[in-house]
C-alpha atoms as a PDB file:
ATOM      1  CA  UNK A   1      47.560  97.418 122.551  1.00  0.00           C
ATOM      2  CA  UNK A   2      45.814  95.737 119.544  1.00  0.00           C
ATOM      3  CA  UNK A   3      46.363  96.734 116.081  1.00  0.00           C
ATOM      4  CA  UNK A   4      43.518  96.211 113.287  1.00  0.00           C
ATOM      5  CA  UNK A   5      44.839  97.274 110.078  1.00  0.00           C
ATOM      6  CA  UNK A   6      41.954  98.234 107.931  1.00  0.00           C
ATOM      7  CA  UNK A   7      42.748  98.044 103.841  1.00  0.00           C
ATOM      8  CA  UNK A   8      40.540  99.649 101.634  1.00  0.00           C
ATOM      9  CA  UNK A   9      41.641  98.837  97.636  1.00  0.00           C
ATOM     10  CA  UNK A  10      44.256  97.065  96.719  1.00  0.00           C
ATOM     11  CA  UNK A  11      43.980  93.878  93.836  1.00  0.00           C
ATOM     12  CA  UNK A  12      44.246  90.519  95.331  1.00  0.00           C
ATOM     13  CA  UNK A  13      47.595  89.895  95.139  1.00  0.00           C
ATOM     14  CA  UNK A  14      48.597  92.957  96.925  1.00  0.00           C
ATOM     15  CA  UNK A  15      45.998  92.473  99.524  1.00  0.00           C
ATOM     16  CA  UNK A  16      47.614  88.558  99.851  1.00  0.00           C
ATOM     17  CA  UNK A  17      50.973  90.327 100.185  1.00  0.00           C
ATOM     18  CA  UNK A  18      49.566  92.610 102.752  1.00  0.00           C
ATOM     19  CA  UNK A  19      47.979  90.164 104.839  1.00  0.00           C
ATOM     20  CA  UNK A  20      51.504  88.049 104.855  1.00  0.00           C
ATOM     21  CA  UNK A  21      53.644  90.845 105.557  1.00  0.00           C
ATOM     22  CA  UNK A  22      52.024  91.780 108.694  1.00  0.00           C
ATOM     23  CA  UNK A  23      51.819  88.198 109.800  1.00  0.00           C
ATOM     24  CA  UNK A  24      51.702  88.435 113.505  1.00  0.00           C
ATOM     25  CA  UNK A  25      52.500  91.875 114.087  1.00  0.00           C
ATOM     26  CA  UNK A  26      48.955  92.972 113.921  1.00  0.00           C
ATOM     27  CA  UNK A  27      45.885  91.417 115.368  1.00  0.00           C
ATOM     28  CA  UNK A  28      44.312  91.613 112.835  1.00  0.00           C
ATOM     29  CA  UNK A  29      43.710  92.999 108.995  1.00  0.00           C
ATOM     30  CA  UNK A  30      40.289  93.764 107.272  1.00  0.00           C
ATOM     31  CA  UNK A  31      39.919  94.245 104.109  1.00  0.00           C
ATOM     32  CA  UNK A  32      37.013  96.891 103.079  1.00  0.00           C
ATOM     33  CA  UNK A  33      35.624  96.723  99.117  1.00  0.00           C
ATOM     34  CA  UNK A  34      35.432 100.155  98.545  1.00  0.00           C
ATOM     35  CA  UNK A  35      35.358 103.771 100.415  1.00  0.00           C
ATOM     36  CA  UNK A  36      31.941 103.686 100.493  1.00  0.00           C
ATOM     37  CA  UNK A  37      31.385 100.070 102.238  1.00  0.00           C
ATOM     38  CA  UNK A  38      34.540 102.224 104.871  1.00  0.00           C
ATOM     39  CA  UNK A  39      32.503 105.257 105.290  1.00  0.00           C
ATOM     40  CA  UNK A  40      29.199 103.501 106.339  1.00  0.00           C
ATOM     41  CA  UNK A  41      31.084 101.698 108.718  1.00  0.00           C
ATOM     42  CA  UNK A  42      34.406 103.721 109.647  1.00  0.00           C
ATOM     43  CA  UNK A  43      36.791 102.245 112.331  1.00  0.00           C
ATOM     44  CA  UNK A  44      37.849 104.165 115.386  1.00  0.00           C
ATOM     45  CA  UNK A  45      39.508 103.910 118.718  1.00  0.00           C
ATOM     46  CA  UNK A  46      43.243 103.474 119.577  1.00  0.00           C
ATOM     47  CA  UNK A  47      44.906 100.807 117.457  1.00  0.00           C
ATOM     48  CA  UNK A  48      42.801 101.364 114.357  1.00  0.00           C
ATOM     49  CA  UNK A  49      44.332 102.342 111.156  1.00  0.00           C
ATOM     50  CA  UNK A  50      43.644 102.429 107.591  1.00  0.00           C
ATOM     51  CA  UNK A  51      45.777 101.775 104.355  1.00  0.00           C
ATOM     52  CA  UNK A  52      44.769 103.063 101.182  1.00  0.00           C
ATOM     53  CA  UNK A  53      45.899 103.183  97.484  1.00  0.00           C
ATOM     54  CA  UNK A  54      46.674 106.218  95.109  1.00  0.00           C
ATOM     55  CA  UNK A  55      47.839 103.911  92.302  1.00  0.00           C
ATOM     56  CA  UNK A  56      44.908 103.924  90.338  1.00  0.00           C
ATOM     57  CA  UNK A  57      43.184 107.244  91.440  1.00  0.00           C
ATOM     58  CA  UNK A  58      45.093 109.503  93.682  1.00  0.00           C
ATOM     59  CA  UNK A  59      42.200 112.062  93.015  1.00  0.00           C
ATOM     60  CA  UNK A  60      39.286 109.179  94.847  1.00  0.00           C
ATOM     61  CA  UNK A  61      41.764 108.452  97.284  1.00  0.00           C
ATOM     62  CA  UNK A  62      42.171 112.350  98.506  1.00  0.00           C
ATOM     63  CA  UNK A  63      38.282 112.671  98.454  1.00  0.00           C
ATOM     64  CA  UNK A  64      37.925 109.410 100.788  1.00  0.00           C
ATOM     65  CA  UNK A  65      40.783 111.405 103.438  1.00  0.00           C
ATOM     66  CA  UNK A  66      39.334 114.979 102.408  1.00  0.00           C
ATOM     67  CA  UNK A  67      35.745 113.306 103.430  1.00  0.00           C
ATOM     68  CA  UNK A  68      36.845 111.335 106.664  1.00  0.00           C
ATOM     69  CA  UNK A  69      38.298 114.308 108.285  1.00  0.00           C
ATOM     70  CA  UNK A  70      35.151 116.908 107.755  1.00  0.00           C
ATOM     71  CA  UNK A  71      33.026 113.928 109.689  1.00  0.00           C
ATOM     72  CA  UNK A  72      36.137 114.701 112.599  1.00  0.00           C
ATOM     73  CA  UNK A  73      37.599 110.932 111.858  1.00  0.00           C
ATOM     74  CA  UNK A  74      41.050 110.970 113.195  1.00  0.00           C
ATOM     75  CA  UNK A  75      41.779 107.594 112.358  1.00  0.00           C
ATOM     76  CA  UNK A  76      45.504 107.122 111.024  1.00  0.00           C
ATOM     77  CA  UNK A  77      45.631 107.510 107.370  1.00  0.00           C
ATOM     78  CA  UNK A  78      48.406 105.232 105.159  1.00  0.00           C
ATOM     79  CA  UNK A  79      48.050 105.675 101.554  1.00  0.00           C
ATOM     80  CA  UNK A  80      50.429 103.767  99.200  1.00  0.00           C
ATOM     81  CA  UNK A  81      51.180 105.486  96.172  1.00  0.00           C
ATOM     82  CA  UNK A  82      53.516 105.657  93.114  1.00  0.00           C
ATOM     83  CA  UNK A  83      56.761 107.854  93.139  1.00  0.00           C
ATOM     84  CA  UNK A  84      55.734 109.669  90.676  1.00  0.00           C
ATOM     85  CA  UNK A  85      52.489 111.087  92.655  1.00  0.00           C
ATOM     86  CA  UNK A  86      54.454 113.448  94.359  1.00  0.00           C
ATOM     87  CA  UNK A  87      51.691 116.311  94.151  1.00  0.00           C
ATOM     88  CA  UNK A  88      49.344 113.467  95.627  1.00  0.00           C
ATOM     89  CA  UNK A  89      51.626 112.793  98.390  1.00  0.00           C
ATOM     90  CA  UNK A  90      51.663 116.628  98.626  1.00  0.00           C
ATOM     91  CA  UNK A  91      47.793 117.146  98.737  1.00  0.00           C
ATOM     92  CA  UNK A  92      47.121 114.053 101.553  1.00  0.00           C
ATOM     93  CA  UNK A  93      49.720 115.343 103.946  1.00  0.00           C
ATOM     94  CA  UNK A  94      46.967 118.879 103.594  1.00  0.00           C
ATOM     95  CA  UNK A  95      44.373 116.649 104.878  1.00  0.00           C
ATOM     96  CA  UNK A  96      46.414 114.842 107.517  1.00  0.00           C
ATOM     97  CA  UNK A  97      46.665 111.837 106.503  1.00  0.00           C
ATOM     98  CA  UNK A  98      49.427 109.674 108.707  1.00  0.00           C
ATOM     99  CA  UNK A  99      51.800 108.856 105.845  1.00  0.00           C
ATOM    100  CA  UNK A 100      52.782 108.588 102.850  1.00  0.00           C
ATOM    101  CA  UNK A 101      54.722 105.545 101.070  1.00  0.00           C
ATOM    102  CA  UNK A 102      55.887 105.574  97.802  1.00  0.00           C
ATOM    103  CA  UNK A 103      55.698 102.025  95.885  1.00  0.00           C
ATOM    104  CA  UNK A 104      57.345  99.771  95.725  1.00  0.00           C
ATOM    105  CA  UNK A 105      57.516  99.565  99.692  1.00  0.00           C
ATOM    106  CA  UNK A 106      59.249  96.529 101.699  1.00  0.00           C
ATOM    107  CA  UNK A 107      57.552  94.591 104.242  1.00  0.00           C
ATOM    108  CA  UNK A 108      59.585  96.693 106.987  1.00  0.00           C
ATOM    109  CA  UNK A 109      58.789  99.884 106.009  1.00  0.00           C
ATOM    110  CA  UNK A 110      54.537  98.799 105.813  1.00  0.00           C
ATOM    111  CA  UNK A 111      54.850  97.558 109.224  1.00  0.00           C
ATOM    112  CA  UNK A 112      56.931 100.888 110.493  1.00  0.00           C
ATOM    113  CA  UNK A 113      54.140 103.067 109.160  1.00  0.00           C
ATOM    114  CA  UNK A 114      51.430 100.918 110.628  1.00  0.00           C
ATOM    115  CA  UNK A 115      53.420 100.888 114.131  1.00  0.00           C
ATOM    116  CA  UNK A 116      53.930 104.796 114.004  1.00  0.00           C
ATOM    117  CA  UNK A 117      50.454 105.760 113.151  1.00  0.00           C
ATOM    118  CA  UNK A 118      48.962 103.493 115.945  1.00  0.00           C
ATOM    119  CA  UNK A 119      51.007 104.811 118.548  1.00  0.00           C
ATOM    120  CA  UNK A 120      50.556 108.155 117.624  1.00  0.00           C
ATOM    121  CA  UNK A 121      46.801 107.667 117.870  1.00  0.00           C
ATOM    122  CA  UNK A 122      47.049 106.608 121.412  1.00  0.00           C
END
């Protein structure tokens, strides 16, 4: 099965980082400018996930989960957070997203989280 990371977010050099980490493993990555470029256009289907940030707001990135699942969007959810955002972490695993990584996070464990959230959408 194909695996399209989508990656909503991120500054430049993180998205750069992203994009090289997954190398091969993935077909391919897209990078989205902001949740409401994803939500006009939101990914679906088996091999489809989506990474998102709680560095800067964890608050905008729990309204962009909180507002996939009412539409009934069960795409995988990865946010990438801070260690200190526990009560984030907390409040996204309420709204089901996939998972939760705390920062900083090795190229192993981003492609881990990407592998176990596609297979679990299958």
């Amino acid at each position: 099965m194909l695996t399209i990371v989508h990656i909503v977010g991120f500054k430049p050099d993180e998205r750069a980082w992203m994009e090289s980490a997954f190398g091969r493993s993935v077909a391919s990555v897209v990078f989205v400018d902001d949740d409401e470029a994803l939500l006009a256009s939101v990914p679906s289907g088996p091999g489809h996930c989506l990474i998102a940030s709680a560095d800067v707001d964890g608050a905008a990135t729990l309204r962009l989960v909180r507002e996939l699942r009412k539409r009934g969007v069960t795409l995988p959810v990865i946010v990438l957070g801070p260690h200190t955002a526990f009560r984030t972490a907390i409040d996204i695993a309420r709204l089901e997203a996939t998972d939760f990584l705390e920062r900083p996070v090795s190229v192993r464990q981003l492609r881990a989280a990407v592998h176990r959230a596609c297979m679990d959408s299958r």
